[in-house]
N, C-alpha and C. Protein backbone atom coordinates (compact mmCIF):
# COMPACT_ATOMS: atom_id res chain seq x y z
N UNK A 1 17.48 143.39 110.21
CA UNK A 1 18.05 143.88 108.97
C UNK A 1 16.94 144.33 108.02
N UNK A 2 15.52 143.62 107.73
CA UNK A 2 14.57 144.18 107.23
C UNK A 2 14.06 145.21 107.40
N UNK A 3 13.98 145.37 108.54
CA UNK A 3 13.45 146.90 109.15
C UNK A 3 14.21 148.04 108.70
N UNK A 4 15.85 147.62 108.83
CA UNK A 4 16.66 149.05 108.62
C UNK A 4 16.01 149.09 106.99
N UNK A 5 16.17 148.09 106.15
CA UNK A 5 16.29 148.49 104.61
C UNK A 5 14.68 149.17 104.61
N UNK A 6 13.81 148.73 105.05
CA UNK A 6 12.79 149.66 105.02
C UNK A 6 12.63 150.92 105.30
N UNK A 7 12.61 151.14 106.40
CA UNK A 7 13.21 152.14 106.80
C UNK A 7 14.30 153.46 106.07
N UNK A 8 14.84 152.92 105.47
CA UNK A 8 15.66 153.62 103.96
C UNK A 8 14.87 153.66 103.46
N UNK A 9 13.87 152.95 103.11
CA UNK A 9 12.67 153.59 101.60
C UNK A 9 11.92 154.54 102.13
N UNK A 10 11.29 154.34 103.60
CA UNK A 10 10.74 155.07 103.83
C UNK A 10 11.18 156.94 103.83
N UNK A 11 12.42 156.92 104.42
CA UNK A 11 12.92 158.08 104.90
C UNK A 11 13.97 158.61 103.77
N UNK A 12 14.12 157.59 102.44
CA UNK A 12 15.29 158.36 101.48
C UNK A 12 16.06 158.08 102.04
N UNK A 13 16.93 157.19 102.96
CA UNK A 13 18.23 157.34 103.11
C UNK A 13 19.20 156.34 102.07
N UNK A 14 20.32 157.35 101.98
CA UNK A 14 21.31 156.59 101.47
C UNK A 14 22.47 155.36 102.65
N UNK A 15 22.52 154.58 102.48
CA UNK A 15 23.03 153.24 103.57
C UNK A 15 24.67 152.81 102.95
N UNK A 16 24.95 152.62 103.75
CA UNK A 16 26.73 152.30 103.85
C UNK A 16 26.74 150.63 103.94
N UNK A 17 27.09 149.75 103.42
CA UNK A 17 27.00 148.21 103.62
C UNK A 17 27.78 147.74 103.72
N UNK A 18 28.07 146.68 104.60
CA UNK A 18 28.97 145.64 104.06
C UNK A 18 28.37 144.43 103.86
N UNK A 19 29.15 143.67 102.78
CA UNK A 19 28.38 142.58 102.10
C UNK A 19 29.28 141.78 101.70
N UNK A 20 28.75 140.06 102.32
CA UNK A 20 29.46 139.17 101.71
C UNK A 20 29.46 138.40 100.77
N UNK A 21 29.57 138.11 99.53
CA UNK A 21 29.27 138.16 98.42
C UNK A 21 29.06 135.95 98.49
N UNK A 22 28.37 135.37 97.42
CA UNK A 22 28.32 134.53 97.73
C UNK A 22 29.86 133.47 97.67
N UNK A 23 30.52 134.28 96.64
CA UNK A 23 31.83 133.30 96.84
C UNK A 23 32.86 133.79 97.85
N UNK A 24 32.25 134.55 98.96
CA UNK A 24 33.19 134.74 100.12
C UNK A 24 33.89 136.43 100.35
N UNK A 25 33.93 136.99 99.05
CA UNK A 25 34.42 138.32 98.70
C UNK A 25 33.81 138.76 99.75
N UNK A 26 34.27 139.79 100.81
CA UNK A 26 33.50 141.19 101.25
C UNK A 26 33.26 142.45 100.82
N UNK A 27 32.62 143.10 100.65
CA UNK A 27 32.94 144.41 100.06
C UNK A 27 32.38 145.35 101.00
N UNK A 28 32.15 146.46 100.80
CA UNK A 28 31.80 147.74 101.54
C UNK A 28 31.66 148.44 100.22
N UNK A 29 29.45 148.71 100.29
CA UNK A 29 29.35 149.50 99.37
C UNK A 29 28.10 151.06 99.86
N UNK A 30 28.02 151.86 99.14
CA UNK A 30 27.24 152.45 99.63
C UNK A 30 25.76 152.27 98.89
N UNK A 31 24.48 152.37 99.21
CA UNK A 31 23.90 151.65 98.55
C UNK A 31 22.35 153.08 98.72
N UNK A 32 21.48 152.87 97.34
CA UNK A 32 19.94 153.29 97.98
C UNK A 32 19.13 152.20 97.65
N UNK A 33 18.37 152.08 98.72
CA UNK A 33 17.86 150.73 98.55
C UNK A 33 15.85 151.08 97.88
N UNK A 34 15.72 150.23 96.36
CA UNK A 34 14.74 150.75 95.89
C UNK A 34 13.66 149.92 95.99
N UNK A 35 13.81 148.63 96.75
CA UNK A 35 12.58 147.41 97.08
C UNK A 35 13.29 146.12 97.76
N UNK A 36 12.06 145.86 98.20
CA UNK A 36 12.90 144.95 99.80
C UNK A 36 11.41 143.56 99.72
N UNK A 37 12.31 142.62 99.26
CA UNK A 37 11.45 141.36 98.74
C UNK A 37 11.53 140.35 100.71
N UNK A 38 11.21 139.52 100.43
CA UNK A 38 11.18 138.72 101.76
C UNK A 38 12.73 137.62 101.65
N UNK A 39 13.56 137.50 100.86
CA UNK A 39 15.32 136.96 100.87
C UNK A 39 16.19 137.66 100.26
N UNK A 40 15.51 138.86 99.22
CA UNK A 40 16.51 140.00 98.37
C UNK A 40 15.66 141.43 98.77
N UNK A 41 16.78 142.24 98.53
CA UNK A 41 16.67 143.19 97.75
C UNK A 41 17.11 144.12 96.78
N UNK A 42 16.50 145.21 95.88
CA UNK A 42 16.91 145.87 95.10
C UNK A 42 17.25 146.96 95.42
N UNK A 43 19.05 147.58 94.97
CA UNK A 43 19.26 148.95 95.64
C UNK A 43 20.35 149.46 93.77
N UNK A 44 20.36 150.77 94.08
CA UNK A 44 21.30 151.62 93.26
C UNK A 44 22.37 151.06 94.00
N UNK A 45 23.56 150.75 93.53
CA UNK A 45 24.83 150.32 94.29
C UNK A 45 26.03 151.93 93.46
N UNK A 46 26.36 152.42 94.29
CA UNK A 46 27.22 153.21 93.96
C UNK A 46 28.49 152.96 93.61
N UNK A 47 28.78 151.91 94.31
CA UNK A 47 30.01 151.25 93.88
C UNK A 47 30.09 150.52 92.43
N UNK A 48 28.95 150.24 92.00
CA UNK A 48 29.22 149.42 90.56
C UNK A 48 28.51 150.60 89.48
N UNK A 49 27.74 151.51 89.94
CA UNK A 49 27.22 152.85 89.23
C UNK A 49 26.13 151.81 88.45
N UNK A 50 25.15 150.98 89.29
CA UNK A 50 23.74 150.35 88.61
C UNK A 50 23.01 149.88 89.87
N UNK A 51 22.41 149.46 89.03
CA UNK A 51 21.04 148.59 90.28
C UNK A 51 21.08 147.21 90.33
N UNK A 52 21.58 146.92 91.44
CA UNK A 52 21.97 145.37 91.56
C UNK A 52 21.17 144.65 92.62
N UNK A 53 20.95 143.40 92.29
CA UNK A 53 20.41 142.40 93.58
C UNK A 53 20.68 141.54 94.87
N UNK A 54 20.43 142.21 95.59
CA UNK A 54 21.24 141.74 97.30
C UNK A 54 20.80 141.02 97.55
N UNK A 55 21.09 139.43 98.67
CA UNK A 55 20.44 138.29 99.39
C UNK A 55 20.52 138.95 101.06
N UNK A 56 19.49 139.63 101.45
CA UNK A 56 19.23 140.12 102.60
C UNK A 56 20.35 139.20 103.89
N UNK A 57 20.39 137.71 103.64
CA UNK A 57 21.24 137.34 104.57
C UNK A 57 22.48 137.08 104.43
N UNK A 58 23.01 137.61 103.46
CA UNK A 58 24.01 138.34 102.83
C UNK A 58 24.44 139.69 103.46
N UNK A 59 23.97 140.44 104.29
CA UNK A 59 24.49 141.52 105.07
C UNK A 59 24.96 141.19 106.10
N UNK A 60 26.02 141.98 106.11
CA UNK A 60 26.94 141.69 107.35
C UNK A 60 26.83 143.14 108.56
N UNK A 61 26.43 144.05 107.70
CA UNK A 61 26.20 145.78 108.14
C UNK A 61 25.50 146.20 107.48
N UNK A 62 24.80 147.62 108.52
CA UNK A 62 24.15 148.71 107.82
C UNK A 62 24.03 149.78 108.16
N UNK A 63 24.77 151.07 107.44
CA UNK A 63 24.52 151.92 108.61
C UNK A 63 24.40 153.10 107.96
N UNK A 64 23.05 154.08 107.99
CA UNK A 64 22.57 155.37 107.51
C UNK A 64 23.98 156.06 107.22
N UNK A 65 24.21 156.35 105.95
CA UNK A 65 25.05 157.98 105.66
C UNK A 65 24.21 158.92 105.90
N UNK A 66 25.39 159.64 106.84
CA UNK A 66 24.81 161.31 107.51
C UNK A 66 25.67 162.00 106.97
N UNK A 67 24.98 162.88 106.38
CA UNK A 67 26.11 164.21 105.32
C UNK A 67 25.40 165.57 105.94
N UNK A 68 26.61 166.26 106.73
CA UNK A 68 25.82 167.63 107.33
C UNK A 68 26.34 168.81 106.13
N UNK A 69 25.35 169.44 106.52
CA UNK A 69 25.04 170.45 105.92
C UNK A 69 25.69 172.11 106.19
N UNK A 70 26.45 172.81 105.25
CA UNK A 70 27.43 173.68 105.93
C UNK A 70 26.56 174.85 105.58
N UNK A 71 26.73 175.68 106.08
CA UNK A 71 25.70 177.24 105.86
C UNK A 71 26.51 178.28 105.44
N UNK A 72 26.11 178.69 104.58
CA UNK A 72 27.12 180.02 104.01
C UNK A 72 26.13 180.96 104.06
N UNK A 73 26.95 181.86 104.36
CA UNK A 73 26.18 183.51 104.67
C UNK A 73 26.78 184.25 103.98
């Protein structure tokens, strides 16, 4: 799971999550992740429109958003 969130800093990606919150809630958020500590990290959460703090073993998923690109001529 460390690797993927790195991996997002490295490459800009925006990440799709699911997350179980500590009182049990799940959610599904989309996330950019802006620093990756050794039990948290810090991402833009799109779902709450701020920058909030994740417990890395707190992820349940992770998975790159791919948005293609349409070509107009």
């Amino acid at each position: 799971m460390l690797n993927s969130l790195v991996k997002s800093i490295e490459y800009n990606q925006t990440l799709q999550m699911i997350y179980i919150a500590n009182d049990g809630v799940i959610s599904k958020r989309r996330i950019k992740v802006l620093q990756v500590g050794e039990k948290s990290f810090r991402a833009y959460c799109f779902l709450r429109k701020s920058r909030r703090t994740f417990t890395i073993d707190n992820v349940l998923a992770l998975v790159p958003v791919v948005t293609k690109e349409s070509m107009v001529i």
